[in-house]
PDB file of N, CA and C in Angstrom:
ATOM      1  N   UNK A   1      -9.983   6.774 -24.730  1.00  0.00           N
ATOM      2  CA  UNK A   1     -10.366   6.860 -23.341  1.00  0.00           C
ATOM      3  C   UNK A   1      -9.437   7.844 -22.627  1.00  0.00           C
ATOM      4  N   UNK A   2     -10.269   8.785 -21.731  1.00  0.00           N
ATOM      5  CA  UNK A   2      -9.299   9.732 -20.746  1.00  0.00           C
ATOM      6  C   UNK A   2      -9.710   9.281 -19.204  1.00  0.00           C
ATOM      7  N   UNK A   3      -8.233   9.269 -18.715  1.00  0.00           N
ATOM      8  CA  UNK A   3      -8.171   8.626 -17.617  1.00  0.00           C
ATOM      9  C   UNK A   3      -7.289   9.447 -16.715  1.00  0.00           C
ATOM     10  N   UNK A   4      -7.687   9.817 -15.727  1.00  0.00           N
ATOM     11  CA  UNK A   4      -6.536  10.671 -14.620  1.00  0.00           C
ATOM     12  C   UNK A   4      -5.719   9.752 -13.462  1.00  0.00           C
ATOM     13  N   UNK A   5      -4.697  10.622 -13.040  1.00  0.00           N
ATOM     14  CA  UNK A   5      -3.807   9.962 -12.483  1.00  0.00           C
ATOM     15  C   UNK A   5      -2.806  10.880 -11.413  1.00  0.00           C
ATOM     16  N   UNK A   6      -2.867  10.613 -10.077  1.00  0.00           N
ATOM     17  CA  UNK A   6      -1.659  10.957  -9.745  1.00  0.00           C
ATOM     18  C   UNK A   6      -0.156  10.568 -10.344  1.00  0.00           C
ATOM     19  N   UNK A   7       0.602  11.595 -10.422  1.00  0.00           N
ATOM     20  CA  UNK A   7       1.982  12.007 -10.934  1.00  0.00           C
ATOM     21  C   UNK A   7       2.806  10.802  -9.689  1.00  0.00           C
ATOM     22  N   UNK A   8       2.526  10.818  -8.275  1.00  0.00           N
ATOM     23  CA  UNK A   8       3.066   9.988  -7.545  1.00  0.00           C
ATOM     24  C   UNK A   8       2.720   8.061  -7.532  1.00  0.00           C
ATOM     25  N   UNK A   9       1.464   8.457  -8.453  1.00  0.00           N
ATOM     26  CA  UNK A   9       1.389   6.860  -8.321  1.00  0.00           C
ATOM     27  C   UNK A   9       1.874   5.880  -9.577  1.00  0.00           C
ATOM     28  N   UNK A  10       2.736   4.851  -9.636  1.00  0.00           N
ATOM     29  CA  UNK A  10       3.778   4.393 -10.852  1.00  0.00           C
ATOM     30  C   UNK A  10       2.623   4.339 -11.710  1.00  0.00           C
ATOM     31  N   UNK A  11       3.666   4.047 -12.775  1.00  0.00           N
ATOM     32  CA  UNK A  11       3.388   4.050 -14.310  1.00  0.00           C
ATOM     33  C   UNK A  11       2.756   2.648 -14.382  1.00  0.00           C
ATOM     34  N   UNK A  12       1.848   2.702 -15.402  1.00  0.00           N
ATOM     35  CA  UNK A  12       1.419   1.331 -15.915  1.00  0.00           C
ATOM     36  C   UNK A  12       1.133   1.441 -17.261  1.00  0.00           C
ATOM     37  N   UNK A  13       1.074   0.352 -17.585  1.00  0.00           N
ATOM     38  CA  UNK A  13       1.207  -0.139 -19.357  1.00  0.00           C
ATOM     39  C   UNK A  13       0.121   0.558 -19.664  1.00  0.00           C
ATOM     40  N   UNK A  14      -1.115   0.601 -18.953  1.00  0.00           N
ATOM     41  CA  UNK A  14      -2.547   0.801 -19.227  1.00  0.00           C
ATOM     42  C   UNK A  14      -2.656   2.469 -19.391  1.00  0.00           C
ATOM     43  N   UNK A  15      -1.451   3.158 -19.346  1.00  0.00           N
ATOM     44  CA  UNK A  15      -1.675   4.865 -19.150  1.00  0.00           C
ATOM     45  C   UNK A  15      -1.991   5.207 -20.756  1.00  0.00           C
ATOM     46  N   UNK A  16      -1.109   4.483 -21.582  1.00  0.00           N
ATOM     47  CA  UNK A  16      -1.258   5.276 -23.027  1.00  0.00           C
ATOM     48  C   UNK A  16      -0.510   6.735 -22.860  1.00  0.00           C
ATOM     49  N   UNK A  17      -0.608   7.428 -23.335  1.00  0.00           N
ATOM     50  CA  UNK A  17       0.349   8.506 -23.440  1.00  0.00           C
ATOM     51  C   UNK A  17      -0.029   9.821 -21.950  1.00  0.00           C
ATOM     52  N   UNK A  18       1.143   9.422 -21.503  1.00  0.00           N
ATOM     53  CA  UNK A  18       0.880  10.186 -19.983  1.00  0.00           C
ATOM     54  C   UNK A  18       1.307  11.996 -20.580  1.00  0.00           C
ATOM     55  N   UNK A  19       0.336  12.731 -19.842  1.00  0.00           N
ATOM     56  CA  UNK A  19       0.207  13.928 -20.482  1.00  0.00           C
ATOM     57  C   UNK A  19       0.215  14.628 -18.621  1.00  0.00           C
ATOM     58  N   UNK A  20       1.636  15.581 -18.657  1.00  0.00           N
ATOM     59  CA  UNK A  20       0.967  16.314 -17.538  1.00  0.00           C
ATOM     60  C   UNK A  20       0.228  17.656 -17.166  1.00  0.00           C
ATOM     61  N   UNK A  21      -0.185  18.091 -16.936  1.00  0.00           N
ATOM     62  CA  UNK A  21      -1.439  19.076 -16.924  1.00  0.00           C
ATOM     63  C   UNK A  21      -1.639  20.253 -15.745  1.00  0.00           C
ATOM     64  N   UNK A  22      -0.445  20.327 -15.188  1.00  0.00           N
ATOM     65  CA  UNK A  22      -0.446  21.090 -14.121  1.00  0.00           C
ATOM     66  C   UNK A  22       0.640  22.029 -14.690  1.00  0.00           C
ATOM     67  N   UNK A  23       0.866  23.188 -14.101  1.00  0.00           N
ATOM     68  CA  UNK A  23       1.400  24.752 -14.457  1.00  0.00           C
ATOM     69  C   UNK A  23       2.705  24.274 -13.702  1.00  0.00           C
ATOM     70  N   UNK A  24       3.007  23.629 -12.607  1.00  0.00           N
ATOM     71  CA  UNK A  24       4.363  23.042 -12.211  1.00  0.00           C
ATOM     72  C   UNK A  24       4.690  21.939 -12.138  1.00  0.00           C
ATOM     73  N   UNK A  25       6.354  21.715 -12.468  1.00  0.00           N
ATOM     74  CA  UNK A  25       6.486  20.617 -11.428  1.00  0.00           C
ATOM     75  C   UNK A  25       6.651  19.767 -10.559  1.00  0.00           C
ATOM     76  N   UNK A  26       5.899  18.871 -10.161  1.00  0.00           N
ATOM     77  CA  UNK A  26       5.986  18.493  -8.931  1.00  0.00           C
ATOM     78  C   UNK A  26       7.034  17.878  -8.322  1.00  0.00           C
ATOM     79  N   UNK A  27       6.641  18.390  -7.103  1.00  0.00           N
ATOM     80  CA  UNK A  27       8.262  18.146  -6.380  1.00  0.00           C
ATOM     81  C   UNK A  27       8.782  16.943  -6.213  1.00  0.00           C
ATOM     82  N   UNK A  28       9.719  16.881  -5.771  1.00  0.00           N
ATOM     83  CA  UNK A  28      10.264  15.318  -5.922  1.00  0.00           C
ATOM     84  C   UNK A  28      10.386  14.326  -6.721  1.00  0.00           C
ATOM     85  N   UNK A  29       9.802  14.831  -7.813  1.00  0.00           N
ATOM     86  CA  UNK A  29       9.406  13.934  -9.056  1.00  0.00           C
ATOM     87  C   UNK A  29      10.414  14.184 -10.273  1.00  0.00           C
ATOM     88  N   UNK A  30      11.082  13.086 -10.362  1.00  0.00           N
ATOM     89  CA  UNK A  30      12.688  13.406 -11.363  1.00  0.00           C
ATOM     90  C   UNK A  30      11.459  12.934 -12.631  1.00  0.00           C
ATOM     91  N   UNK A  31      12.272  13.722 -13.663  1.00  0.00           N
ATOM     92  CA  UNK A  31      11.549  13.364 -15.286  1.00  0.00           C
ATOM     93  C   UNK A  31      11.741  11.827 -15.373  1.00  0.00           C
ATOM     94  N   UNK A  32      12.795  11.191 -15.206  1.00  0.00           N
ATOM     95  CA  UNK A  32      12.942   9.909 -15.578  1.00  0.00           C
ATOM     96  C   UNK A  32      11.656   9.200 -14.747  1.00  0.00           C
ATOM     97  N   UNK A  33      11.706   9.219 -13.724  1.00  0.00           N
ATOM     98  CA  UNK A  33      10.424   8.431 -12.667  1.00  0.00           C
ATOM     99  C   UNK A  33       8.818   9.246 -13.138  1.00  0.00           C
ATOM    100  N   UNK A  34       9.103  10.417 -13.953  1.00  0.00           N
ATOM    101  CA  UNK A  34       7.214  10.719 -14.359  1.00  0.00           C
ATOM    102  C   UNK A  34       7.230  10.410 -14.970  1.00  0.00           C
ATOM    103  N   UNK A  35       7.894   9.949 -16.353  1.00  0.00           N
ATOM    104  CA  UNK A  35       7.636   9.226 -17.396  1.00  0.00           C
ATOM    105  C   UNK A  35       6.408   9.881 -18.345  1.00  0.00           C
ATOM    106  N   UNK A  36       6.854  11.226 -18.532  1.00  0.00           N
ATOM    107  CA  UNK A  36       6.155  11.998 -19.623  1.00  0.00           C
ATOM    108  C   UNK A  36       5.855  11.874 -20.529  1.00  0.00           C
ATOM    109  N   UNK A  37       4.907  12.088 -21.270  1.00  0.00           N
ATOM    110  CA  UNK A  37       5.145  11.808 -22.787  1.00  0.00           C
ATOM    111  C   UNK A  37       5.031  13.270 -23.187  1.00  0.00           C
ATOM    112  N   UNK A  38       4.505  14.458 -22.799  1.00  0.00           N
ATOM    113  CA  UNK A  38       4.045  15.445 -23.410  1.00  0.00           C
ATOM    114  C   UNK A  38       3.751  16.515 -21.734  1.00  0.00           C
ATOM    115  N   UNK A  39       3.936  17.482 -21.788  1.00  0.00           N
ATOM    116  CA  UNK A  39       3.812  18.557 -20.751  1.00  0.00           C
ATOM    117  C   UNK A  39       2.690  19.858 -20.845  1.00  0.00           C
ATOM    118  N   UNK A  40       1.794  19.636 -20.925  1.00  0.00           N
ATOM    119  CA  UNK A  40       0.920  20.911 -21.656  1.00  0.00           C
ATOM    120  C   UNK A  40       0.281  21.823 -19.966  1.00  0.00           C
ATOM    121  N   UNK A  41       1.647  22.714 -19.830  1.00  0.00           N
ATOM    122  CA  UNK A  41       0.918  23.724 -18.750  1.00  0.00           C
ATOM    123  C   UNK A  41       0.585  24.598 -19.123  1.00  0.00           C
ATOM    124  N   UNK A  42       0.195  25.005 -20.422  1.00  0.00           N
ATOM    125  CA  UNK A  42      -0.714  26.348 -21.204  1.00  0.00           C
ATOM    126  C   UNK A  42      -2.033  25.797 -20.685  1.00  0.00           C
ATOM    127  N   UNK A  43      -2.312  24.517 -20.654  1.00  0.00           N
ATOM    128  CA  UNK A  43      -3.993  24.048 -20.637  1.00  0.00           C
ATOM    129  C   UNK A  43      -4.555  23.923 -18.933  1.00  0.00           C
ATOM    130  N   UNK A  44      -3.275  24.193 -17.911  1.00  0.00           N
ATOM    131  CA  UNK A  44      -3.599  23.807 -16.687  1.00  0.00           C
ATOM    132  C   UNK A  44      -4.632  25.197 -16.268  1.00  0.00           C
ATOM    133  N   UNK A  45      -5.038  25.487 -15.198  1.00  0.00           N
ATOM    134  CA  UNK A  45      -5.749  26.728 -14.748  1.00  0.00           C
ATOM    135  C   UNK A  45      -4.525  27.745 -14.296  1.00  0.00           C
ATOM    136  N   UNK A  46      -4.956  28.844 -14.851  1.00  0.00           N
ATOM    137  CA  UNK A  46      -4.146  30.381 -14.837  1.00  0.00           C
ATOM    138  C   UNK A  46      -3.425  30.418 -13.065  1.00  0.00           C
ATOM    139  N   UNK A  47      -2.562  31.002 -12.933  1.00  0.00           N
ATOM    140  CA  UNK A  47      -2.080  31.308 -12.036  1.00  0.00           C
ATOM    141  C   UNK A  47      -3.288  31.642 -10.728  1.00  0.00           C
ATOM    142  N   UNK A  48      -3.344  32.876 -11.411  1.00  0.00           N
ATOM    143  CA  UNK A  48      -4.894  33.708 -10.281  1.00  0.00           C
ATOM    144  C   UNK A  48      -5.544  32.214 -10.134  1.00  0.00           C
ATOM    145  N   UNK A  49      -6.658  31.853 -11.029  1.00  0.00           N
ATOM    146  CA  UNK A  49      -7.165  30.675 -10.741  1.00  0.00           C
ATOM    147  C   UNK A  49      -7.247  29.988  -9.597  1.00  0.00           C
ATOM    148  N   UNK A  50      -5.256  29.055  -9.598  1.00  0.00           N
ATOM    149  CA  UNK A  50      -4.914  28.096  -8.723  1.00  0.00           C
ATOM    150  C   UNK A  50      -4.970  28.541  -7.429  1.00  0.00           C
ATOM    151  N   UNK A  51      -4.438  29.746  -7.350  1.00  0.00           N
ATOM    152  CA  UNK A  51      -3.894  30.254  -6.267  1.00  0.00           C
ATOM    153  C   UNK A  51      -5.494  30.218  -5.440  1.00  0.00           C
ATOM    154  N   UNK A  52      -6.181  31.138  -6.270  1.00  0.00           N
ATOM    155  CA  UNK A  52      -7.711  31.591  -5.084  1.00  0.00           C
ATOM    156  C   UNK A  52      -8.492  30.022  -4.787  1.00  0.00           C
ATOM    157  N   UNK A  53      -8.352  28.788  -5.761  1.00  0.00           N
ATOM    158  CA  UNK A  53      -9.069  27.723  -5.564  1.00  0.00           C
ATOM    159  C   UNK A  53      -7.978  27.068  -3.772  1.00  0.00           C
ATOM    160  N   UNK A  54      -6.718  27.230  -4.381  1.00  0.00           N
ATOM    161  CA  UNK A  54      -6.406  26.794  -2.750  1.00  0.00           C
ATOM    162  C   UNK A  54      -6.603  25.298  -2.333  1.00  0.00           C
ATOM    163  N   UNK A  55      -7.171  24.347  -3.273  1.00  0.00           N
ATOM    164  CA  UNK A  55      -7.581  23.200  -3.130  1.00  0.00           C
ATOM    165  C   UNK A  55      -8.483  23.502  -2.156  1.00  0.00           C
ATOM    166  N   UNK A  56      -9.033  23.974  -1.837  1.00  0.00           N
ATOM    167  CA  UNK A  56     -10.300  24.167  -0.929  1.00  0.00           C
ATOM    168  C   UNK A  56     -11.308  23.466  -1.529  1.00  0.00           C
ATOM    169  N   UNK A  57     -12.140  22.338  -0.992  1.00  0.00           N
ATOM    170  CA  UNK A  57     -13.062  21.734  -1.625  1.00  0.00           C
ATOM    171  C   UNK A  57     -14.504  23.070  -1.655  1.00  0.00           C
ATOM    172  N   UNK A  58     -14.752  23.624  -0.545  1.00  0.00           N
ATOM    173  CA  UNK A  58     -15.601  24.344  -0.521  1.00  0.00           C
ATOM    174  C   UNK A  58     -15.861  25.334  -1.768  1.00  0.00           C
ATOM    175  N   UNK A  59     -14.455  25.536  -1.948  1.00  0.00           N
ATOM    176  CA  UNK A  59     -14.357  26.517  -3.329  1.00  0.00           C
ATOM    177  C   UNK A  59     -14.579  25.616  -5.163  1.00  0.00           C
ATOM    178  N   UNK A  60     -14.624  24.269  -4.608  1.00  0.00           N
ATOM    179  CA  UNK A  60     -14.767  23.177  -5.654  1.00  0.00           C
ATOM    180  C   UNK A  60     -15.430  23.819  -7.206  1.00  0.00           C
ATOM    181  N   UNK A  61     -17.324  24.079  -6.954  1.00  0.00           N
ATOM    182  CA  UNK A  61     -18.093  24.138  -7.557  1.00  0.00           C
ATOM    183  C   UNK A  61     -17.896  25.470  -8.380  1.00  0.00           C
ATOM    184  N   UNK A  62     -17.422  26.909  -8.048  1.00  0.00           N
ATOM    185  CA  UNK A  62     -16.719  27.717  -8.298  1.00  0.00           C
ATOM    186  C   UNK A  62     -15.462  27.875  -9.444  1.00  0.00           C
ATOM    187  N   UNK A  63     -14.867  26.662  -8.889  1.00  0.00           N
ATOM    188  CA  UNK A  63     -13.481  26.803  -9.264  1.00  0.00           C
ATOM    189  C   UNK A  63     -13.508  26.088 -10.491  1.00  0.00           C
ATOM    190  N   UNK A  64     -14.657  25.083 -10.629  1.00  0.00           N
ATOM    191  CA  UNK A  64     -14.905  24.180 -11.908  1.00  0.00           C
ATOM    192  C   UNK A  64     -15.745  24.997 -13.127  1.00  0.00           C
ATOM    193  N   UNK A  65     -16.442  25.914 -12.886  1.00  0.00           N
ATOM    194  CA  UNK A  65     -16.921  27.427 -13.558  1.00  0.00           C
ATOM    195  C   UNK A  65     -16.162  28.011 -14.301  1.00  0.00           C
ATOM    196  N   UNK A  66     -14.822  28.612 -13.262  1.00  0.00           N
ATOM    197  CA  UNK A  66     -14.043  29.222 -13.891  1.00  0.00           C
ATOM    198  C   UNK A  66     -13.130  28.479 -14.556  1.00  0.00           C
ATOM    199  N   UNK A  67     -12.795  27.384 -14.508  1.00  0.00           N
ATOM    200  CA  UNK A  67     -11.714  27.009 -14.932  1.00  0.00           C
ATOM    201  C   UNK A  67     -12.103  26.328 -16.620  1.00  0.00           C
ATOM    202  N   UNK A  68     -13.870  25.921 -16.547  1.00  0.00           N
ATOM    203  CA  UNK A  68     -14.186  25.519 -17.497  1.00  0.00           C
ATOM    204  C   UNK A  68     -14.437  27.231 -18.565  1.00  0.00           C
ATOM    205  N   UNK A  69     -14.504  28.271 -17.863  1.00  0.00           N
ATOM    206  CA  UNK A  69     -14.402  29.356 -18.614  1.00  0.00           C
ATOM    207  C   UNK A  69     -13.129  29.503 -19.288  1.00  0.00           C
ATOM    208  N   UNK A  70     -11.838  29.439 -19.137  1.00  0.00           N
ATOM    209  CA  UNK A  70     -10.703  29.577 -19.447  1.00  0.00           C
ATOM    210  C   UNK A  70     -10.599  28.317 -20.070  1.00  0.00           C
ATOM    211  N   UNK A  71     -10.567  27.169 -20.225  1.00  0.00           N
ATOM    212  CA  UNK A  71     -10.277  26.109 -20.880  1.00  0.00           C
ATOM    213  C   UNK A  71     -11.477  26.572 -22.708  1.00  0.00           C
ATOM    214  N   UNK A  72     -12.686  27.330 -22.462  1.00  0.00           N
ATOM    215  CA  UNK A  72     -13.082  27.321 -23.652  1.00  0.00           C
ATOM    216  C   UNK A  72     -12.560  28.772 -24.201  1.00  0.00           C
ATOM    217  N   UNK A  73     -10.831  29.150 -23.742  1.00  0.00           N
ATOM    218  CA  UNK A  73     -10.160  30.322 -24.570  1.00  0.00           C
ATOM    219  C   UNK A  73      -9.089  29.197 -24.930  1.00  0.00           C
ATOM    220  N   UNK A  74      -9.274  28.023 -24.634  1.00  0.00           N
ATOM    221  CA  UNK A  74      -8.040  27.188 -25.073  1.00  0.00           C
ATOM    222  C   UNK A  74      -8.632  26.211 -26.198  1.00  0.00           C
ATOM    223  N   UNK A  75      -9.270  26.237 -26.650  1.00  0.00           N
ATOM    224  CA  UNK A  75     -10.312  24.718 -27.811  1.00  0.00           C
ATOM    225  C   UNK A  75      -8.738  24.193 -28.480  1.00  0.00           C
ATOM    226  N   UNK A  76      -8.408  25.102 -28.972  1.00  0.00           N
ATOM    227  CA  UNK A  76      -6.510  24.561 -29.717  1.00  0.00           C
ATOM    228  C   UNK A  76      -6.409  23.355 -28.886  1.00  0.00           C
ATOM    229  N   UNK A  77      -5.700  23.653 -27.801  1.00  0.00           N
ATOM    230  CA  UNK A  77      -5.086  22.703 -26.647  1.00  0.00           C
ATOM    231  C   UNK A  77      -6.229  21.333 -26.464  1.00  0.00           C
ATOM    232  N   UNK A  78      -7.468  21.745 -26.079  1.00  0.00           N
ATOM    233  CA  UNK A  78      -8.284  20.835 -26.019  1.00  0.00           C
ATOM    234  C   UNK A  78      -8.695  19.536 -27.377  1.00  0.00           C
ATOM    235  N   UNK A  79      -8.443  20.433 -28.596  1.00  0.00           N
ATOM    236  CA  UNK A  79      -8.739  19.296 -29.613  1.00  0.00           C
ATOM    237  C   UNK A  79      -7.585  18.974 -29.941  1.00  0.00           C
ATOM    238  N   UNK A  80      -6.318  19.224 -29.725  1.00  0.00           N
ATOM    239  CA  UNK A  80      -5.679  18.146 -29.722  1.00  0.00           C
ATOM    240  C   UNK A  80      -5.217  17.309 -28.356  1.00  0.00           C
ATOM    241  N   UNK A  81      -5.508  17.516 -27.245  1.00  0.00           N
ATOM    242  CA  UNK A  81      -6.073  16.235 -26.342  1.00  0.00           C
ATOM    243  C   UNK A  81      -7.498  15.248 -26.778  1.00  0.00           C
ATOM    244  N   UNK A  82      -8.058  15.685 -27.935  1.00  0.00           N
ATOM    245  CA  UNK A  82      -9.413  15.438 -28.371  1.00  0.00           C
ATOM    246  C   UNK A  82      -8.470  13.988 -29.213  1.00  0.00           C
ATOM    247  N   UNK A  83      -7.563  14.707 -30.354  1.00  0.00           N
ATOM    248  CA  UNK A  83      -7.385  13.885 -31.090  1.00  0.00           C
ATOM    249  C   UNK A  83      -6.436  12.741 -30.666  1.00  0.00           C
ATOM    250  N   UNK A  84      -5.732  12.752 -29.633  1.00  0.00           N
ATOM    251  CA  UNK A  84      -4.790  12.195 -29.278  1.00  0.00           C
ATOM    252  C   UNK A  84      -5.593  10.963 -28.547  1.00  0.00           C
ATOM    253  N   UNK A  85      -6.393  11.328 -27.819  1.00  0.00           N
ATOM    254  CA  UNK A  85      -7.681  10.674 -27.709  1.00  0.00           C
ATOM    255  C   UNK A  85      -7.962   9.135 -28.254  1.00  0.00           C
ATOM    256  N   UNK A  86      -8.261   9.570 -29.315  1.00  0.00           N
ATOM    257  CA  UNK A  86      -8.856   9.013 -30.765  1.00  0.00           C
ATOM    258  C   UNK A  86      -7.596   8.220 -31.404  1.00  0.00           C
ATOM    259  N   UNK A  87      -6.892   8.085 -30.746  1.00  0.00           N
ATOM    260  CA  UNK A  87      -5.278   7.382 -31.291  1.00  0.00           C
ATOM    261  C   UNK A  87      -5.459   6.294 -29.949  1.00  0.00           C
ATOM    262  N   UNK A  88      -5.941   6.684 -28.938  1.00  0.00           N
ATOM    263  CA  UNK A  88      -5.321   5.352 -28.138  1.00  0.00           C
ATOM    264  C   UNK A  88      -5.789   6.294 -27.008  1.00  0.00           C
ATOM    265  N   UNK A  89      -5.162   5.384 -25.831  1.00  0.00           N
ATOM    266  CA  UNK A  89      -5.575   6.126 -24.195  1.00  0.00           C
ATOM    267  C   UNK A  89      -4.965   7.354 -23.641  1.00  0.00           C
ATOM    268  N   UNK A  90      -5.342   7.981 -22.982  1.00  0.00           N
ATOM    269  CA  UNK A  90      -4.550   9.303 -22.500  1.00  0.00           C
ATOM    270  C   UNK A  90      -5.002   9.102 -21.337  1.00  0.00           C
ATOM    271  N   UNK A  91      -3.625   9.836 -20.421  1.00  0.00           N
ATOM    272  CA  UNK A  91      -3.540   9.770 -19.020  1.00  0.00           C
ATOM    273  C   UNK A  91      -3.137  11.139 -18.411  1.00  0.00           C
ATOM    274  N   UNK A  92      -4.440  11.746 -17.657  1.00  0.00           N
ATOM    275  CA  UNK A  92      -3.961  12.771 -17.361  1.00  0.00           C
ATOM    276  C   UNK A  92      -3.184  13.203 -16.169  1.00  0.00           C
ATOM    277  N   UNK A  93      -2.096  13.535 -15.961  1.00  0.00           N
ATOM    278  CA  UNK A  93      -1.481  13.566 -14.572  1.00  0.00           C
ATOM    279  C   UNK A  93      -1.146  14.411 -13.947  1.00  0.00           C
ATOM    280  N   UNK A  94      -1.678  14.523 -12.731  1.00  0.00           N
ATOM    281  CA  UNK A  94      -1.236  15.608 -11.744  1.00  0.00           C
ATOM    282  C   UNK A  94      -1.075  15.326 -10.771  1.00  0.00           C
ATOM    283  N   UNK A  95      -0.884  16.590  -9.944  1.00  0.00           N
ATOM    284  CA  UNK A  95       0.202  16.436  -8.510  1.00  0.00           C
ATOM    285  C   UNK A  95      -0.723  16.328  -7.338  1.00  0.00           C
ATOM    286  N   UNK A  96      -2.118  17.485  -7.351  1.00  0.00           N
ATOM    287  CA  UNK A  96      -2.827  17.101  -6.164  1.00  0.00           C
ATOM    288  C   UNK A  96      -2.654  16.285  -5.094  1.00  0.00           C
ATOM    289  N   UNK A  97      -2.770  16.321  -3.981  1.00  0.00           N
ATOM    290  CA  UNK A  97      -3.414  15.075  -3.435  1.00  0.00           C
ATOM    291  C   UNK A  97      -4.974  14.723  -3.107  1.00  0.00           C
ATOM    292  N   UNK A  98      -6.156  16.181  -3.346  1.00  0.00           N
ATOM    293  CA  UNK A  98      -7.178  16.169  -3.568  1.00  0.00           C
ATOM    294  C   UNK A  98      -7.492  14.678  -5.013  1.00  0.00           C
ATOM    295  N   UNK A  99      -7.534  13.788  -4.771  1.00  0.00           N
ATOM    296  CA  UNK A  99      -7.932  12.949  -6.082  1.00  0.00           C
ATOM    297  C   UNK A  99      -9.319  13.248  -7.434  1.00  0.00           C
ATOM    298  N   UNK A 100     -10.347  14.178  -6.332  1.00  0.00           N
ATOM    299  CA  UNK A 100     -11.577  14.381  -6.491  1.00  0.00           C
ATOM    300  C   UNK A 100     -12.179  16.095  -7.161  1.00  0.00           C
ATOM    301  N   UNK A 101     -10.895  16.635  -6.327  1.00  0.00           N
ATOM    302  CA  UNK A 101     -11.127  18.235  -6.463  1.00  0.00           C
ATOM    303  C   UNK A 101      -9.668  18.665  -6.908  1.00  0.00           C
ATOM    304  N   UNK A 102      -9.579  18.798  -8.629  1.00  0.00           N
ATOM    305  CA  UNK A 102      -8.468  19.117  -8.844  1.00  0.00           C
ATOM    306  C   UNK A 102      -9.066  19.433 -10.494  1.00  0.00           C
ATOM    307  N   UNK A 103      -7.258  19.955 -11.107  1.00  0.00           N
ATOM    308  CA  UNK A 103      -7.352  20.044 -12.703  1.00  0.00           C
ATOM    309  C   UNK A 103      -8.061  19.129 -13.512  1.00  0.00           C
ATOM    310  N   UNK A 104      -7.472  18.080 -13.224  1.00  0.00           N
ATOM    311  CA  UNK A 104      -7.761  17.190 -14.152  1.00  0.00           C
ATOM    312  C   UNK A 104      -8.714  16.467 -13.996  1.00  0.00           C
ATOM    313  N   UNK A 105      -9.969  17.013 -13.217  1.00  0.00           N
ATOM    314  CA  UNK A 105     -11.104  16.128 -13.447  1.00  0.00           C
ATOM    315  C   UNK A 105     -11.928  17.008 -14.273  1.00  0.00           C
ATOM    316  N   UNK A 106     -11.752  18.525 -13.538  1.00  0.00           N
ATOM    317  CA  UNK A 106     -12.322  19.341 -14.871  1.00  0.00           C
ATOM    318  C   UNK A 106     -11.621  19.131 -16.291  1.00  0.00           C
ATOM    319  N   UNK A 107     -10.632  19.024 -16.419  1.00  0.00           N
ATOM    320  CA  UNK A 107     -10.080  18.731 -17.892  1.00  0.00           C
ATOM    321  C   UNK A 107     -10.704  17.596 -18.682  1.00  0.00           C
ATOM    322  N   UNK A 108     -10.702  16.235 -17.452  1.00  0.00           N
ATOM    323  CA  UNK A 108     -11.238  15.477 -18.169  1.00  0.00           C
ATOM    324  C   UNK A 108     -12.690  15.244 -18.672  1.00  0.00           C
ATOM    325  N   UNK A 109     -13.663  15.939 -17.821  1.00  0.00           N
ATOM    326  CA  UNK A 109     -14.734  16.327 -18.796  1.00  0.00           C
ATOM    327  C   UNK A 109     -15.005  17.220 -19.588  1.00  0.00           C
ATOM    328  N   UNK A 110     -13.864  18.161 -19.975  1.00  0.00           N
ATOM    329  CA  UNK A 110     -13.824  18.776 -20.502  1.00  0.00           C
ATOM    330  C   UNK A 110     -14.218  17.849 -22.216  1.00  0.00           C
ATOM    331  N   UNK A 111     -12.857  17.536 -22.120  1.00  0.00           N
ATOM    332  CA  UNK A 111     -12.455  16.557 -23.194  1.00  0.00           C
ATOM    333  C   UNK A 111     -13.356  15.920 -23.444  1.00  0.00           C
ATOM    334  N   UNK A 112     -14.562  15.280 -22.613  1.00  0.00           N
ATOM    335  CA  UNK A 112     -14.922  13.789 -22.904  1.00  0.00           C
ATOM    336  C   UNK A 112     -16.819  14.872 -23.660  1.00  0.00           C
ATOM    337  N   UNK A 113     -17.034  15.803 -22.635  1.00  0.00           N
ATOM    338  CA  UNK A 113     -18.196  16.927 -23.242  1.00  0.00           C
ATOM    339  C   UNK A 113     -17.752  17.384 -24.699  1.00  0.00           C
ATOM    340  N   UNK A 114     -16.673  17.746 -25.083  1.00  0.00           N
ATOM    341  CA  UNK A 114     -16.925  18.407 -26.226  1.00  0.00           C
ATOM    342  C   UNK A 114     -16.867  17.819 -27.553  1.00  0.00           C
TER     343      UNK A 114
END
């Protein structure tokens, strides 16, 4: 099972291996309190990307296009979030405060489509 998550909201037993997924990190957030298991910002969206999406919801439908374009130059990265998967729960975490319009919802259907 893939499951997303704000980076600010605590840890729970139920995360399975917390994976974070964003190109930085987030502020305020000491390593000990994110409780990482794994850091994969090769798989987050490209610089250009982030920057022009802006969290702009308007730019949402767009930004899920491109980003699913660049995630299929990554399949590496993706099948092994595939397989890790297949071991137990994964938790994807990011910084947003968009809950709805962010990385990791495209990631996570990424994962769950292919």
């Amino acid at each position: 099972m893939v499951q997303i998550k704000r980076i600010y909201e605590e840890r729970s037993d139920t995360d399975g291996r917390r994976i974070l997924v964003d190109r930085l990190w987030p502020r305020g957030i000491s390593k000990e309190r994110a409780a990482i298991d794994l850091w994969m910002k090769d798989i987050a969206p490209s610089v250009e990307l982030r920057r022009w999406f802006g969290h702009d919801p308007s730019r949402w439908e767009e930004f899920r296009a491109r980003y699913r374009r660049e995630l299929a130059e990554k399949e590496n990265l993706l099948s092994t979030l595939r397989e890790m998967e297949r071991g137990g729960t994964v938790t994807l975490i990011y910084a947003a405060k968009d809950m709805d319009h962010n990385n990791a919802v495209v990631l996570k259907e990424a994962i769950e489509t292919g």
